[in-house]
C-alpha atoms as a PDB file:
ATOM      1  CA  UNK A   1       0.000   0.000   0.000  1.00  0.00           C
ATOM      2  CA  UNK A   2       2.963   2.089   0.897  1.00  0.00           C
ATOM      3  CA  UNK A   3       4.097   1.709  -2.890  1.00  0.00           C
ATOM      4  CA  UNK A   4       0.703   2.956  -4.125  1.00  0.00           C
ATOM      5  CA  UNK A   5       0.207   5.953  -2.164  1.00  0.00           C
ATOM      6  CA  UNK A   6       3.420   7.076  -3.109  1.00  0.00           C
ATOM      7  CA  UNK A   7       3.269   6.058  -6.964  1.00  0.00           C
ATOM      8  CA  UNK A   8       0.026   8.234  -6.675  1.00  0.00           C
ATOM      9  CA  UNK A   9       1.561  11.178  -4.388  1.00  0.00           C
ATOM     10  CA  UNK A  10       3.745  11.109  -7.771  1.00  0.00           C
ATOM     11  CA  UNK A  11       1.236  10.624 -10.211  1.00  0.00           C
ATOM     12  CA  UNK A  12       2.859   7.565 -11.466  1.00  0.00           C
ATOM     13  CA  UNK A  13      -0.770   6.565 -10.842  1.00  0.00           C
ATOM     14  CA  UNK A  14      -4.520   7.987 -10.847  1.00  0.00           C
ATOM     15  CA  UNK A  15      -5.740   8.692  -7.131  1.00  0.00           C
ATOM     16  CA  UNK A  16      -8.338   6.915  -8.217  1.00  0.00           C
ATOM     17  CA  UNK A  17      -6.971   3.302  -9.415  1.00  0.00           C
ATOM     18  CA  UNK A  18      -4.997   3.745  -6.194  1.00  0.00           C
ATOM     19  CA  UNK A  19      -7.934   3.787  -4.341  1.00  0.00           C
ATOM     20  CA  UNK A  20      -9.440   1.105  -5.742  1.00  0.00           C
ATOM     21  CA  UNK A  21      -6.488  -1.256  -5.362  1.00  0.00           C
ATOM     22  CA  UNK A  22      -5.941  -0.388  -1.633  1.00  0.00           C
ATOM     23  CA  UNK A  23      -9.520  -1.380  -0.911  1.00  0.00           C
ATOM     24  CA  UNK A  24      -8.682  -4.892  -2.317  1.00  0.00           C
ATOM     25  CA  UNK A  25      -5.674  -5.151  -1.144  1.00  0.00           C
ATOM     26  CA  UNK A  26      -7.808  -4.399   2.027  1.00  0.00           C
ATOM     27  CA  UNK A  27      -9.959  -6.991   1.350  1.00  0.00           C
ATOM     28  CA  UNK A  28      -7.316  -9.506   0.668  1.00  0.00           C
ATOM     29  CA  UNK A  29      -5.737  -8.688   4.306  1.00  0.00           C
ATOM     30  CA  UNK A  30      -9.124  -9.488   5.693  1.00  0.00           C
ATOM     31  CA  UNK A  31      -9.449 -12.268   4.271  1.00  0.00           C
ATOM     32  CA  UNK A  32      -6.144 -13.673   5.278  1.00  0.00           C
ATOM     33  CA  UNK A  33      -6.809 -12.107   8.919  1.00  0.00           C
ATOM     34  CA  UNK A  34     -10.541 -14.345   8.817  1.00  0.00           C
ATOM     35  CA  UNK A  35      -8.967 -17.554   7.755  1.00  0.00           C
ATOM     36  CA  UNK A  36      -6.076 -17.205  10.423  1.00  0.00           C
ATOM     37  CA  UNK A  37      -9.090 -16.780  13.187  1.00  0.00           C
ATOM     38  CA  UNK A  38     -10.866 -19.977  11.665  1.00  0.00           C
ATOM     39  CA  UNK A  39      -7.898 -22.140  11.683  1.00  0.00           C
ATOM     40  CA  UNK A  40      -6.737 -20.814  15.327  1.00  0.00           C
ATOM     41  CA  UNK A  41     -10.701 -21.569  16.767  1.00  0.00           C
ATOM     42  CA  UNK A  42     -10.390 -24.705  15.057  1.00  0.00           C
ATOM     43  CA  UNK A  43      -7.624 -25.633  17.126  1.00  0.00           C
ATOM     44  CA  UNK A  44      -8.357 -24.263  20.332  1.00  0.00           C
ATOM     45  CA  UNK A  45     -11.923 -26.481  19.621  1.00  0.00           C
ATOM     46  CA  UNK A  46      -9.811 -29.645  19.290  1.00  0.00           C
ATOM     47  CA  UNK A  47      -7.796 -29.336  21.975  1.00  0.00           C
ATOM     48  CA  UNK A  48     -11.046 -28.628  24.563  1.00  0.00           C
ATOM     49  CA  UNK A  49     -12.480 -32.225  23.219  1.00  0.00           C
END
C-alpha cells in the first residue's frame, strides 16, 4: 500500500486506481486475517475435546 500511495503522491498513478487497489488489497488482508481466526478456533476447539 505504501508503494501505491506514493506512486500516486507522484502521479505515477490515478488517485483513483490507487484507491481502488488499496480497498482490495484491504480486502485480501481481511481475508487472510478471517482464515487465520478460523484455523486458530479450530484448534483451540480440538484441543477442549
Amino acid at each position: 500500500m505504501t508503494k501505491l500511495y506514493r506512486e500516486a503522491r507522484n502521479g505515477k498513478l490515478k488517485i483513483e486506481d490507487a484507491s481502488r487497489l488499496t480497498h482490495i488489497l484491504m480486502l485480501i488482508g481481511k481475508t487472510f486475517e478471517a482464515t487465520d481466526l478460523e484455523e486458530r478456533l479450530a484448534q483451540l476447539e480440538g484441543l477442549a475435546q
